[in-house]
Protein backbone atom coordinates (compact mmCIF):
# COMPACT_ATOMS: atom_id res chain seq x y z
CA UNK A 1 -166.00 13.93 133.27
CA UNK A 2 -165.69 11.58 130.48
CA UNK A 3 -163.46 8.31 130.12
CA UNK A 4 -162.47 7.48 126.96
CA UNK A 5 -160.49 4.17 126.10
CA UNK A 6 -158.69 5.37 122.94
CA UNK A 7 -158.21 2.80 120.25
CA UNK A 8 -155.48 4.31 118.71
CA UNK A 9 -152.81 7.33 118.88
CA UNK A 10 -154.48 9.89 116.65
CA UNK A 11 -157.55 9.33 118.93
CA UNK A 12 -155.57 10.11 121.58
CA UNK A 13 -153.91 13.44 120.34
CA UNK A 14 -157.77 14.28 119.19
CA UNK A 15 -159.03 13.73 122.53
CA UNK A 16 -156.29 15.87 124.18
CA UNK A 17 -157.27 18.96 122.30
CA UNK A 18 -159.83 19.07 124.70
CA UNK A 19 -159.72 21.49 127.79
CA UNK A 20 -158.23 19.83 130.98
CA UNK A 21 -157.94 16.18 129.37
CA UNK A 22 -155.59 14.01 130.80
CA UNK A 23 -154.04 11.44 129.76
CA UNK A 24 -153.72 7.85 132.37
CA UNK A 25 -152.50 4.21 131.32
CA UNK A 26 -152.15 2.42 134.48
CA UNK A 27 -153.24 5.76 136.71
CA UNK A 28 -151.61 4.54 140.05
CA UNK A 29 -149.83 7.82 140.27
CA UNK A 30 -153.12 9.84 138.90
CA UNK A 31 -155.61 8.85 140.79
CA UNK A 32 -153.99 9.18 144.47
CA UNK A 33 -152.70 12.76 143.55
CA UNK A 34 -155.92 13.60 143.28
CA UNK A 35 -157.33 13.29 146.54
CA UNK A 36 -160.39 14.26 147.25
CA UNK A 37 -160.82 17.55 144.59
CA UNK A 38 -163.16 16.51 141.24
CA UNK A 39 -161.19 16.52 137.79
CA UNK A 40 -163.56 18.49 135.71
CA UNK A 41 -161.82 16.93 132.26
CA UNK A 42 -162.05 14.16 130.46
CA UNK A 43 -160.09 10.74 131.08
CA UNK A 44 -157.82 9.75 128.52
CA UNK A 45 -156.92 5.73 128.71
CA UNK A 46 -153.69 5.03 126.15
CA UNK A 47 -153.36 1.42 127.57
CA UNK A 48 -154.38 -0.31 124.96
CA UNK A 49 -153.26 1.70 122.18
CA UNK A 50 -151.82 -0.32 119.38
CA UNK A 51 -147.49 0.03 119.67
CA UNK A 52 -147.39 1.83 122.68
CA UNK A 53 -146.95 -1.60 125.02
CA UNK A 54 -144.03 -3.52 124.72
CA UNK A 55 -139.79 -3.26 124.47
CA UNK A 56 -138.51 -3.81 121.21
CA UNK A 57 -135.22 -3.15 119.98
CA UNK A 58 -134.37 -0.93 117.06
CA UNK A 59 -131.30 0.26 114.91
CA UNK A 60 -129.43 1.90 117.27
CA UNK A 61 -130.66 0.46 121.13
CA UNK A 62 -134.48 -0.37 122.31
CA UNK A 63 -137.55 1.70 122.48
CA UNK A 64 -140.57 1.41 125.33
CA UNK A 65 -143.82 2.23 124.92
CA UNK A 66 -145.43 4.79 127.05
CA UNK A 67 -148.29 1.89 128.30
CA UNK A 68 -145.62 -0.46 129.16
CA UNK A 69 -145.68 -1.62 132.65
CA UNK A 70 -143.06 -2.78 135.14
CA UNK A 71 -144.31 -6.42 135.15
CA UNK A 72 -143.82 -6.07 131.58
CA UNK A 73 -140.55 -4.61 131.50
CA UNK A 74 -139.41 -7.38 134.56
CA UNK A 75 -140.42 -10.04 132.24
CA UNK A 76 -138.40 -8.56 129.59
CA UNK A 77 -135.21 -10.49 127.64
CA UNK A 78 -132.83 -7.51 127.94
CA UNK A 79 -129.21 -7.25 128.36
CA UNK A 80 -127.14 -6.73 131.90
CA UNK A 81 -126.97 -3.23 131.68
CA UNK A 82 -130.85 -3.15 132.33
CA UNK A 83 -130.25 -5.08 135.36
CA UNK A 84 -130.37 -1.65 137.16
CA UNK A 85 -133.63 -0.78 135.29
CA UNK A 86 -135.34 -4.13 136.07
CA UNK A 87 -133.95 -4.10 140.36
CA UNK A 88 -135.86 -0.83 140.51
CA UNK A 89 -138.95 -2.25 138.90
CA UNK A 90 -139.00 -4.81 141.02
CA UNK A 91 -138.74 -2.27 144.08
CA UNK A 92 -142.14 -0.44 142.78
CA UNK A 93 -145.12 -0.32 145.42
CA UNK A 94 -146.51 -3.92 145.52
CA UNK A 95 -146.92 -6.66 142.62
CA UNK A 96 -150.33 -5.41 142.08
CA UNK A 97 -149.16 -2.09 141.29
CA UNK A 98 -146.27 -3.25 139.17
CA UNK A 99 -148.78 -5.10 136.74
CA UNK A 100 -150.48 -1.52 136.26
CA UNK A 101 -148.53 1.31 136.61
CA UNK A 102 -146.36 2.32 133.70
CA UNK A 103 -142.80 3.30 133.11
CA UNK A 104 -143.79 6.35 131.64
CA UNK A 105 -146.39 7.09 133.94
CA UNK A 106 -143.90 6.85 136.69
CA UNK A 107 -141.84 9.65 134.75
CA UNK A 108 -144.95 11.69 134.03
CA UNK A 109 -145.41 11.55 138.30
CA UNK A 110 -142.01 13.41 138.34
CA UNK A 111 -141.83 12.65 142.02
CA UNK A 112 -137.90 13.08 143.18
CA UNK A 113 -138.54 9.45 145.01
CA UNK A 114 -139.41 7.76 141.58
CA UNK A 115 -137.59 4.21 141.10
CA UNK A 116 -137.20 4.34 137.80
CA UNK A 117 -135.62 7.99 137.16
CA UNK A 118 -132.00 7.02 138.41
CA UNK A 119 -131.54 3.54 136.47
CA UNK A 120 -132.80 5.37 133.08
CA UNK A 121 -130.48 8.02 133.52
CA UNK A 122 -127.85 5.55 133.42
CA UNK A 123 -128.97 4.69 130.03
CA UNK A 124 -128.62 7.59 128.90
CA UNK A 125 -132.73 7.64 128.06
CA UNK A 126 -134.47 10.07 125.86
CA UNK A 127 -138.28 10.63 126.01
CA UNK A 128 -140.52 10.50 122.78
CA UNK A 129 -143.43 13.28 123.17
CA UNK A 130 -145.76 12.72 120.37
CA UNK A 131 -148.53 15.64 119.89
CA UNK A 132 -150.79 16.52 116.55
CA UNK A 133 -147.80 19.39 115.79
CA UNK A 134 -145.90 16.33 115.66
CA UNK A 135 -142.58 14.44 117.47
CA UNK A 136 -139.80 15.39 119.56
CA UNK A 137 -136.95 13.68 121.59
CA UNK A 138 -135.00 15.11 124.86
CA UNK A 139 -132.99 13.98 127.06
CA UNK A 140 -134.66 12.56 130.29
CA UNK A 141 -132.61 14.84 132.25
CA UNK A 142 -134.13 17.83 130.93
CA UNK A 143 -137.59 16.55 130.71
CA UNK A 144 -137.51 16.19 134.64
CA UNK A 145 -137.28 19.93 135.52
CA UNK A 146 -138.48 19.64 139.34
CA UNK A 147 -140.57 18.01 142.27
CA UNK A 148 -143.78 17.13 139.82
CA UNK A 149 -143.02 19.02 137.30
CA UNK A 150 -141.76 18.03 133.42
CA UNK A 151 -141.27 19.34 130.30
CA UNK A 152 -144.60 18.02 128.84
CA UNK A 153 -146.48 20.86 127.07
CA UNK A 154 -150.49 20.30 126.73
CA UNK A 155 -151.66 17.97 123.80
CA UNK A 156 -148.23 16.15 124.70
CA UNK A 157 -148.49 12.53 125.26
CA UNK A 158 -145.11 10.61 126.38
CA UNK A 159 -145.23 7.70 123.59
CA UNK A 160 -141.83 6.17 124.50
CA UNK A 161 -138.70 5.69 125.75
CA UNK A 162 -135.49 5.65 124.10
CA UNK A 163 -132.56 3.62 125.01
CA UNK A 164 -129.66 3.88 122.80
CA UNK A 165 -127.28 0.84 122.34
CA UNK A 166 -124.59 0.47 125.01
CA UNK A 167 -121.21 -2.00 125.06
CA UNK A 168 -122.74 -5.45 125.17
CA UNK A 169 -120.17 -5.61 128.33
CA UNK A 170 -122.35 -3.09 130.22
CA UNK A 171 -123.58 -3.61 133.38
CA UNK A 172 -126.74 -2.33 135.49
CA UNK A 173 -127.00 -2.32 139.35
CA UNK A 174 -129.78 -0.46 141.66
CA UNK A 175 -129.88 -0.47 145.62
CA UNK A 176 -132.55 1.54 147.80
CA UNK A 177 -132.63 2.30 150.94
CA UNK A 178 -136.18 2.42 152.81
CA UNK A 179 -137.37 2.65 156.44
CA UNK A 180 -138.81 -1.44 155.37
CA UNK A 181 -137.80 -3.73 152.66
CA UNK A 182 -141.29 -3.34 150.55
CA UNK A 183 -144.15 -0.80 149.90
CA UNK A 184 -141.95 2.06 150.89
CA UNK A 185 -140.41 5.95 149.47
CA UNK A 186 -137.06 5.66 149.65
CA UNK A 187 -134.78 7.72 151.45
CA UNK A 188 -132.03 7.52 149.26
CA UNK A 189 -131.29 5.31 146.00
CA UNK A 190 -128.78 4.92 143.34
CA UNK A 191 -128.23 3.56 140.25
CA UNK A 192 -124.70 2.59 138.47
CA UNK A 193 -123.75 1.42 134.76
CA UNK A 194 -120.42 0.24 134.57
CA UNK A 195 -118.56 -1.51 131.58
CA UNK A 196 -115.60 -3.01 132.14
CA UNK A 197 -112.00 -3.23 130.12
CA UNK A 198 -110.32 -6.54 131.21
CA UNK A 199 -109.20 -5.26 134.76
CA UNK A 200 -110.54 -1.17 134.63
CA UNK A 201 -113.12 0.45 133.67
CA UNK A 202 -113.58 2.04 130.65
CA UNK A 203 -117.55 3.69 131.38
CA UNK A 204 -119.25 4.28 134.33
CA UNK A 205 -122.65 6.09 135.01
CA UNK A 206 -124.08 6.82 138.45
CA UNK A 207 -127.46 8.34 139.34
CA UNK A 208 -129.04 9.01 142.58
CA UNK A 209 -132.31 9.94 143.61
CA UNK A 210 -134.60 10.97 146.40
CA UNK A 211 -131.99 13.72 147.36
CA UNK A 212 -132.06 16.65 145.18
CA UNK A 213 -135.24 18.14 143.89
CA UNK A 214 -134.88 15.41 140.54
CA UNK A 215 -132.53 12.71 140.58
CA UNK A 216 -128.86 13.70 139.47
CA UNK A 217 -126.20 11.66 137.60
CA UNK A 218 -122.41 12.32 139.40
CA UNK A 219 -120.01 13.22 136.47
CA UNK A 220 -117.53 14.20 138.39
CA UNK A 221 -117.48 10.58 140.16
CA UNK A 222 -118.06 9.31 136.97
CA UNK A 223 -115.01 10.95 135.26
CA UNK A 224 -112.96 9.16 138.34
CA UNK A 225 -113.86 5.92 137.65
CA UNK A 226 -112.87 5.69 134.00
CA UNK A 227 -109.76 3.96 134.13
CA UNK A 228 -109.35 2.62 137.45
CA UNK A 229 -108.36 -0.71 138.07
CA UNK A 230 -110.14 -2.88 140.11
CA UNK A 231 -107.87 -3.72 142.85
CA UNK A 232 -107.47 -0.11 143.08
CA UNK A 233 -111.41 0.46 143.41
CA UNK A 234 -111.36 -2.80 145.76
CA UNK A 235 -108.84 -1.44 147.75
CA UNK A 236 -110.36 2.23 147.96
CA UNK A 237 -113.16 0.73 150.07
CA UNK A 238 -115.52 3.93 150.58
CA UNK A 239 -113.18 6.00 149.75
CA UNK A 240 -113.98 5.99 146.00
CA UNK A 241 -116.20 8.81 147.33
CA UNK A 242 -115.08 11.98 147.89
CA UNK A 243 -116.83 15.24 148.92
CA UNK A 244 -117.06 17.12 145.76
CA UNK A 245 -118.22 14.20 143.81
CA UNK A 246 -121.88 14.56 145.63
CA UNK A 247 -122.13 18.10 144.61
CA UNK A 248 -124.86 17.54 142.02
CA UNK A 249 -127.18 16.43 145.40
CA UNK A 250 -129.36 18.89 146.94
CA UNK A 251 -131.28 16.72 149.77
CA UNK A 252 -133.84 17.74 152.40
CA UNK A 253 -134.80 17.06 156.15
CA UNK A 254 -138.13 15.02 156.07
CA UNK A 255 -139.94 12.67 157.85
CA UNK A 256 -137.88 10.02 156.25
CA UNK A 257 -134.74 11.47 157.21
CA UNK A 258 -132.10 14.14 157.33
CA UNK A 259 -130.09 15.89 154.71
CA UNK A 260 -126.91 14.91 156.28
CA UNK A 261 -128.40 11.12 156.78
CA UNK A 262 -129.58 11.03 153.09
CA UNK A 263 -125.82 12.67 151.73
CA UNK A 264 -124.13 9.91 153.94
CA UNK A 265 -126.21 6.91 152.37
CA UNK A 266 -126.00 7.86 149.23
CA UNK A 267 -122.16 8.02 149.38
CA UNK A 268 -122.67 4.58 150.92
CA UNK A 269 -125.14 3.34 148.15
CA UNK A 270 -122.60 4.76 145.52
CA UNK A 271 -120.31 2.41 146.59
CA UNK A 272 -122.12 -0.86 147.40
CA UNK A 273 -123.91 -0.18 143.78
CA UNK A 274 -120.26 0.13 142.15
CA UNK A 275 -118.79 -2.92 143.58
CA UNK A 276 -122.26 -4.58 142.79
CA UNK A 277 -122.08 -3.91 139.16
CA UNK A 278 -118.71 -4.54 139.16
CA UNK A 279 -118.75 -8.22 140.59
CA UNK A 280 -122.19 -8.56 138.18
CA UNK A 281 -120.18 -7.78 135.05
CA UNK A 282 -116.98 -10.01 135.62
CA UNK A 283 -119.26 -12.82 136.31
CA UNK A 284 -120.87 -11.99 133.56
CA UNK A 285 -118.22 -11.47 130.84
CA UNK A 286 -115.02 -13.52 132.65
């Protein structure tokens, strides 16, 4: 097995040409899955690739790099509807972990627990897979396609992420729910994006994650919200959820919990994360 530090993309794309190469940046996914079974290819470091570190902001909304890390993107100046985005960072494994592991890497995982997923669908995020037959952009949604498993083909390296440019009124909110506070896989999570109109709301986005085999925006919920006041939403307490607007979810019976338990708190989640973003943005914007 070799480990190679690559200096720059091309190297990178050169490198994975190779049988059984892999690529890692801050590898705290990689190496664990591994266990105890010997990886026969070669290593393929992009974490200090020139232009794939950082969040910068483009044309038409912000791009980051595939080596950026959580610390990274917590330390970011971005606008409130990353607030979601930046909660879950802060919710990743320990500090330690954070200052290593990447965004993209976390996506590349595909685990149906990963923080980041729900927040980024939110967004409305796209995925940037470079390769030497050249670029293309999908949706996040469809790049996820099941329990560790993505739409990456082999020579494919995930350079960035996409973000296109939301209402400056947007808001982000994230809430997990965990046997313990920190260091924990979540039983249930959600992300909302909500951008207010005065007194209604004129978007909304909501994600959850950790029940269904990816995480799954709520459309349905989504289509609900547009429009509705907030006294009305205040007043609707939990009842802003109904049945058919967690049909999307899929969840399992697992150590961590029961299907019921999980469909139950993330009904729960849907709503504190609402009201969350909610209060967030009229503080916000007045």
């Amino acid at each position: 097995m070799g480990y190679l530090v690559a200096a720059s993309l091309s190297e990178v794309l050169d490198a994975l040409g190779k049988p059984d190469a892999a690529v890692i940046a801050g590898g705290t996914d990689w190496f664990p899955a591994q266990g105890t079974k010997p990886f026969k290819g070669d290593l393929v470091d992009i974490s200090r690739v020139p232009g794939l570190r950082g969040i910068t902001r483009e044309t038409s909304g912000w791009r980051i790099g595939g080596a950026t890390t959580w610390t990274d993107l917590i330390r970011a100046d971005l606008p409130p509807a990353f607030d979601g985005l930046k909660a879950a960072a802060r919710e990743v494994g320990s500090i330690q972990i954070q200052n290593a592991g990447t965004v993209a890497g976390n996506l590349c995982n595909a685990s149906p627990a990963a923080d980041g997923v729900p927040p980024l669908l939110t967004l409305g995020a796209l995925v940037e897979l470079v390769s030497a037959r050249g670029i293309r952009r999908m949706a996040l949604s469809e790049f996820l396609i099941g329990p560790r498993k993505t739409a990456l083909m082999p020579g494919e390296v995930l350079a960035a992420l996409i973000i296109p440019d939301l209402p400056g009124s947007a808001q982000g909110a994230f809430l997990k729910l965990g046997a313990r506070h920190y260091l924990v896989i979540s039983i249930a999570m959600v992300a909302a994006l909500v951008t207010l109109d005065r007194d209604r709301v004129a978007q909304a986005a909501v994600a959850v994650g950790s029940c269904s085999a990816t995480a799954q925006r709520l459309p349905a919920l989504e289509a609900d919200l547009i429009g509705r006041s907030l006294d009305d939403l205040r007043a609707a307490g939990t009842e802003i959820i109904v049945p058919g607007h967690l049909a999307p979810l899929m969840p399992i019976t697992d150590v961590r919990g029961s299907a019921d338990y999980r469909l139950e708190a993330a009904a729960t989640l849907c709503v504190r994360a609402l009201h969350m973003a909610i209060a967030q943005g009229e503080n916000a914007h007045g």
